[in-house]
N, C-alpha and C. Protein backbone atom coordinates (compact mmCIF):
# COMPACT_ATOMS: atom_id res chain seq x y z
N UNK A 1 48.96 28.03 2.73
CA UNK A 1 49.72 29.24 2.95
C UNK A 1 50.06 29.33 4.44
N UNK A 2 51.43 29.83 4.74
CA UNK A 2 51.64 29.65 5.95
C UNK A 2 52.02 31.48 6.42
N UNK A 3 51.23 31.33 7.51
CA UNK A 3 51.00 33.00 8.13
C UNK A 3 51.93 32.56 9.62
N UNK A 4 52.37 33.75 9.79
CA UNK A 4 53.22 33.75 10.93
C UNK A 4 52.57 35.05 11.56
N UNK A 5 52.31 34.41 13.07
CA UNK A 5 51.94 35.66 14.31
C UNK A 5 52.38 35.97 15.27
N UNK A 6 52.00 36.61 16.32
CA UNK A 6 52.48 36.61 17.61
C UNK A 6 51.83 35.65 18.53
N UNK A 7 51.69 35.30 18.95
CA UNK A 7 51.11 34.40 19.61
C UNK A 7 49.90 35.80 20.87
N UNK A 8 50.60 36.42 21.43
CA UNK A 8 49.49 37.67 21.62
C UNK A 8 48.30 38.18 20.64
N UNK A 9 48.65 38.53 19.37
CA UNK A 9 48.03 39.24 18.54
C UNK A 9 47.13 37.72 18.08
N UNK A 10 47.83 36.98 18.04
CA UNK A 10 46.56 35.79 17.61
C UNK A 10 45.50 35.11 18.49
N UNK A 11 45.51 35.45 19.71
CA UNK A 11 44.79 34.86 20.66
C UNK A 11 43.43 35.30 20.33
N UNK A 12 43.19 36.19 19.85
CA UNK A 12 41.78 37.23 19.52
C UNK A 12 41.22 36.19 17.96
N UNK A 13 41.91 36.34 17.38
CA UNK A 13 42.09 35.68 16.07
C UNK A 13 41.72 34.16 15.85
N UNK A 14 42.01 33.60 16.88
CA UNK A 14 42.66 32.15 16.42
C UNK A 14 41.12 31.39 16.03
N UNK A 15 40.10 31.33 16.43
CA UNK A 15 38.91 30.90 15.78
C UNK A 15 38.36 30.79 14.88
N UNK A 16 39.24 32.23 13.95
CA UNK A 16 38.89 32.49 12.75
C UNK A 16 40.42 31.76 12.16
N UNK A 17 41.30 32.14 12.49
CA UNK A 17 42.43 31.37 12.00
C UNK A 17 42.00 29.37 11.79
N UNK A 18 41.60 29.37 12.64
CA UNK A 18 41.10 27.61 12.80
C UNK A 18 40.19 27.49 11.57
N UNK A 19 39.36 28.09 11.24
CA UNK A 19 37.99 28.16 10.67
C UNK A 19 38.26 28.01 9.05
N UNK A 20 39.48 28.68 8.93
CA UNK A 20 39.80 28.82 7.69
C UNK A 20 40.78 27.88 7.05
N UNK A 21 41.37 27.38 8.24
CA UNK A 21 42.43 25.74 7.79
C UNK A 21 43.50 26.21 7.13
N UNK A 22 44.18 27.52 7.27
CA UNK A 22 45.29 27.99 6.98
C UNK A 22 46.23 26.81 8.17
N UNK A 23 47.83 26.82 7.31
CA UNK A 23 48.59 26.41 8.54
C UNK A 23 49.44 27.85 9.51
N UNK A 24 49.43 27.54 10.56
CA UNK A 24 49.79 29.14 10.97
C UNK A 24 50.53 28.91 12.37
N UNK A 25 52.12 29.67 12.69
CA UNK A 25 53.03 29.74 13.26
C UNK A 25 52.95 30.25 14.03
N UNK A 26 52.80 30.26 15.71
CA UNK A 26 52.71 31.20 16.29
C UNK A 26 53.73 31.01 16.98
N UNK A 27 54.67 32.68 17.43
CA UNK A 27 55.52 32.61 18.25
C UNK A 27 55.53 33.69 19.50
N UNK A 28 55.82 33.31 19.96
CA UNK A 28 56.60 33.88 21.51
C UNK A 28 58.16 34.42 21.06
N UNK A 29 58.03 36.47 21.74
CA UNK A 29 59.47 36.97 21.96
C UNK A 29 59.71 36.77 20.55
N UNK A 30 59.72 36.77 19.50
CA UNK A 30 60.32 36.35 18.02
C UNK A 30 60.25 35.27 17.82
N UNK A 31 60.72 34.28 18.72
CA UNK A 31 60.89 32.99 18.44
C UNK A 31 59.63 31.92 18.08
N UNK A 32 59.26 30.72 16.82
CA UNK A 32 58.20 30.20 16.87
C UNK A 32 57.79 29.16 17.35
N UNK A 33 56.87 28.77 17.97
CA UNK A 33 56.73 27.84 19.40
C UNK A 33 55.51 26.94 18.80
N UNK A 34 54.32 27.39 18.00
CA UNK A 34 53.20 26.57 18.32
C UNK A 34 53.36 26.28 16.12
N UNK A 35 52.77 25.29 15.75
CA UNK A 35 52.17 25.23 14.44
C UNK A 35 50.90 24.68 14.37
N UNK A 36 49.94 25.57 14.21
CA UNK A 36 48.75 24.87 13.55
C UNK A 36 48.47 25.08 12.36
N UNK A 37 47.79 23.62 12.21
CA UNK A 37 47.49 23.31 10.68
C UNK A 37 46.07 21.93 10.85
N UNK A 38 45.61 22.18 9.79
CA UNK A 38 44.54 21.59 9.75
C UNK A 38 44.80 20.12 9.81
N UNK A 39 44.10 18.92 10.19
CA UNK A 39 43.98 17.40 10.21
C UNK A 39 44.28 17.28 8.94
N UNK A 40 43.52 17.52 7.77
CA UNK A 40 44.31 17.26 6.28
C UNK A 40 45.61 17.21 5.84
N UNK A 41 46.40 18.49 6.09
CA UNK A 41 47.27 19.18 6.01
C UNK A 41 48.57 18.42 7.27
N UNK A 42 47.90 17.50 7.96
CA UNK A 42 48.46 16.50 8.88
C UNK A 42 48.80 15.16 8.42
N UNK A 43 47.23 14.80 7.97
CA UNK A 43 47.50 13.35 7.32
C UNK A 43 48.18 13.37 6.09
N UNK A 44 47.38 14.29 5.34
CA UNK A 44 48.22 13.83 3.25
C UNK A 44 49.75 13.44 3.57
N UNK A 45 50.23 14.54 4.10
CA UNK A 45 52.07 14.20 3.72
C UNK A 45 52.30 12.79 4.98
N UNK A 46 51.94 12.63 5.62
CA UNK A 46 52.47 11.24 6.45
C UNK A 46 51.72 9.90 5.81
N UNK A 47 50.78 9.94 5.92
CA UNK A 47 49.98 8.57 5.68
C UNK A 47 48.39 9.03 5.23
N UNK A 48 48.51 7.77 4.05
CA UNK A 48 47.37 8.11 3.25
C UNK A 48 46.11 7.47 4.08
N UNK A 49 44.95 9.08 4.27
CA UNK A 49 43.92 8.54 5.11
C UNK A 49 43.26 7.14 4.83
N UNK A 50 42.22 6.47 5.60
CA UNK A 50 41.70 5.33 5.27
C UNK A 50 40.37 5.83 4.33
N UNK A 51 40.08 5.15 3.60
CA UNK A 51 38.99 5.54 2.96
C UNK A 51 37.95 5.76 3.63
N UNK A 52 37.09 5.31 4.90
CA UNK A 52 35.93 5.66 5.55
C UNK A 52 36.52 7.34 5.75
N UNK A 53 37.36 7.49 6.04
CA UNK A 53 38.05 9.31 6.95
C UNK A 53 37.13 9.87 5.51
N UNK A 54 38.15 9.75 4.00
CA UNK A 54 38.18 9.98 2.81
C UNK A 54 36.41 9.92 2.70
N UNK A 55 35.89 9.14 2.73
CA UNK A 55 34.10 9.40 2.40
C UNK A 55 33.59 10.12 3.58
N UNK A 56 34.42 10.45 4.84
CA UNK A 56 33.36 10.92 5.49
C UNK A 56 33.81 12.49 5.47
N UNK A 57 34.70 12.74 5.11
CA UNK A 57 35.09 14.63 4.65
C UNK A 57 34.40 15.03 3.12
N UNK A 58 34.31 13.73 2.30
CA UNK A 58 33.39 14.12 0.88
C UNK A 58 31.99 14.33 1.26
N UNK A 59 31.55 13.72 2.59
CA UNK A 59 30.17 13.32 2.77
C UNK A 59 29.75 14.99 3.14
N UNK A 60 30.85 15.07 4.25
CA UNK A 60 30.63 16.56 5.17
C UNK A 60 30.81 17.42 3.78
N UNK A 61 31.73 17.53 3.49
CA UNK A 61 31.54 18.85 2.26
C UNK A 61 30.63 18.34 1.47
N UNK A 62 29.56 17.74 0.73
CA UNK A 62 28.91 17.55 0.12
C UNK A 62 27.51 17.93 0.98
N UNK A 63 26.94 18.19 2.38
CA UNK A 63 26.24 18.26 2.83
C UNK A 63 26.72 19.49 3.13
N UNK A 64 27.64 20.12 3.09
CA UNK A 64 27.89 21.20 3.41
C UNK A 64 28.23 21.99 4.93
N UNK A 65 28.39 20.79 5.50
CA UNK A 65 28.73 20.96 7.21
C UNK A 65 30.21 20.50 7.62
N UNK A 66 30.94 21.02 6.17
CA UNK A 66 32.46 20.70 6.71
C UNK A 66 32.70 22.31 7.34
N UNK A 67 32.17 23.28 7.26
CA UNK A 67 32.12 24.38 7.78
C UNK A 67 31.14 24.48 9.21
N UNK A 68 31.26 23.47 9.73
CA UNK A 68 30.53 23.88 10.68
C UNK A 68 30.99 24.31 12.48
N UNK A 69 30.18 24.70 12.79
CA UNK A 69 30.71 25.71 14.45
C UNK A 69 30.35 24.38 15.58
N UNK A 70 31.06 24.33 16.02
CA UNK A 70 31.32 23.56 17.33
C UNK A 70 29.74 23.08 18.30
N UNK A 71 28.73 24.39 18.13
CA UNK A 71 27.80 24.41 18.85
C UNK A 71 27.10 23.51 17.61
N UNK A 72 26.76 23.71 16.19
CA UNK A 72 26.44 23.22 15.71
C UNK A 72 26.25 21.38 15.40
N UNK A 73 27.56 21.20 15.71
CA UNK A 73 28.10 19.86 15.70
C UNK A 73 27.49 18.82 17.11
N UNK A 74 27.46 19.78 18.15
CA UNK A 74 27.12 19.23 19.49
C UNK A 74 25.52 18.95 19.60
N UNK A 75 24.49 19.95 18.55
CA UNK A 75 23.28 19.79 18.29
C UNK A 75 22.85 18.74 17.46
N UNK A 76 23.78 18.57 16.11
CA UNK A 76 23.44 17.55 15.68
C UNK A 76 24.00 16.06 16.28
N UNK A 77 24.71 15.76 17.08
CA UNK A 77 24.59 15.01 18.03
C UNK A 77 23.65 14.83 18.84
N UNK A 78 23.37 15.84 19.82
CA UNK A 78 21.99 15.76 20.51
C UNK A 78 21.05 15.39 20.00
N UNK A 79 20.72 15.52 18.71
CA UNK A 79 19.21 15.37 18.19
C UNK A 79 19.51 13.90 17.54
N UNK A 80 20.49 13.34 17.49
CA UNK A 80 20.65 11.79 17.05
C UNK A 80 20.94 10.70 18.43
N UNK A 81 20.79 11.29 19.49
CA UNK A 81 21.45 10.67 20.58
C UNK A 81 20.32 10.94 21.47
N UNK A 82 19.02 11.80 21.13
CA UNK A 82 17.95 12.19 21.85
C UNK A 82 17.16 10.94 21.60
N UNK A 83 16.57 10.08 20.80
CA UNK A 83 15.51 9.27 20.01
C UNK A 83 16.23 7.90 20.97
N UNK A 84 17.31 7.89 21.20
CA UNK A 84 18.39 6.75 21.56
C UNK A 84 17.96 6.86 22.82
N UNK A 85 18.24 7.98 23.65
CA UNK A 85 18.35 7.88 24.97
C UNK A 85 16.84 7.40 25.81
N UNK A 86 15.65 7.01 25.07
CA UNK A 86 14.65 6.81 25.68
C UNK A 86 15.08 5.34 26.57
């Protein structure tokens, strides 16, 4: 679904706009300037992902950390990159 904003009124927004993988228009003065849309919603219509991409978004939603927050992501890095760094 494609939502159209102001580009003002979405600045507050846009985290949650991201979060949710809507594709979404933002414009300046009336006019629309920016489109975001999710990596999926990027690849399907151009080129069909490679299968590792394809198992590793089944893997994440199946573990349930295709929803996950930025800080989250940077921890589970740390704690796989901690055991390494000795």
């Amino acid at each position: 679904m494609d939502h159209r904003l102001d580009l003002e009124a979405a600045k507050p927004r846009l985290d949650q706009a991201v979060r949710q993988q809507d594709r979404f228009v933002l414009g300046r003065n009336g006019e629309p300037s920016v489109l975001i849309l999710g990596v999926e919603d990027f690849i399907r219509p151009t080129i069909r992902p490679p299968p590792w991409l394809v198992a590793a978004w089944e893997g994440a939603r199946d573990r349930g950390v295709d929803t996950a927050a930025m800080h989250e992501i940077d921890a589970e890095v740390a704690a796989v990159r901690k055991p390494q760094a000795g």
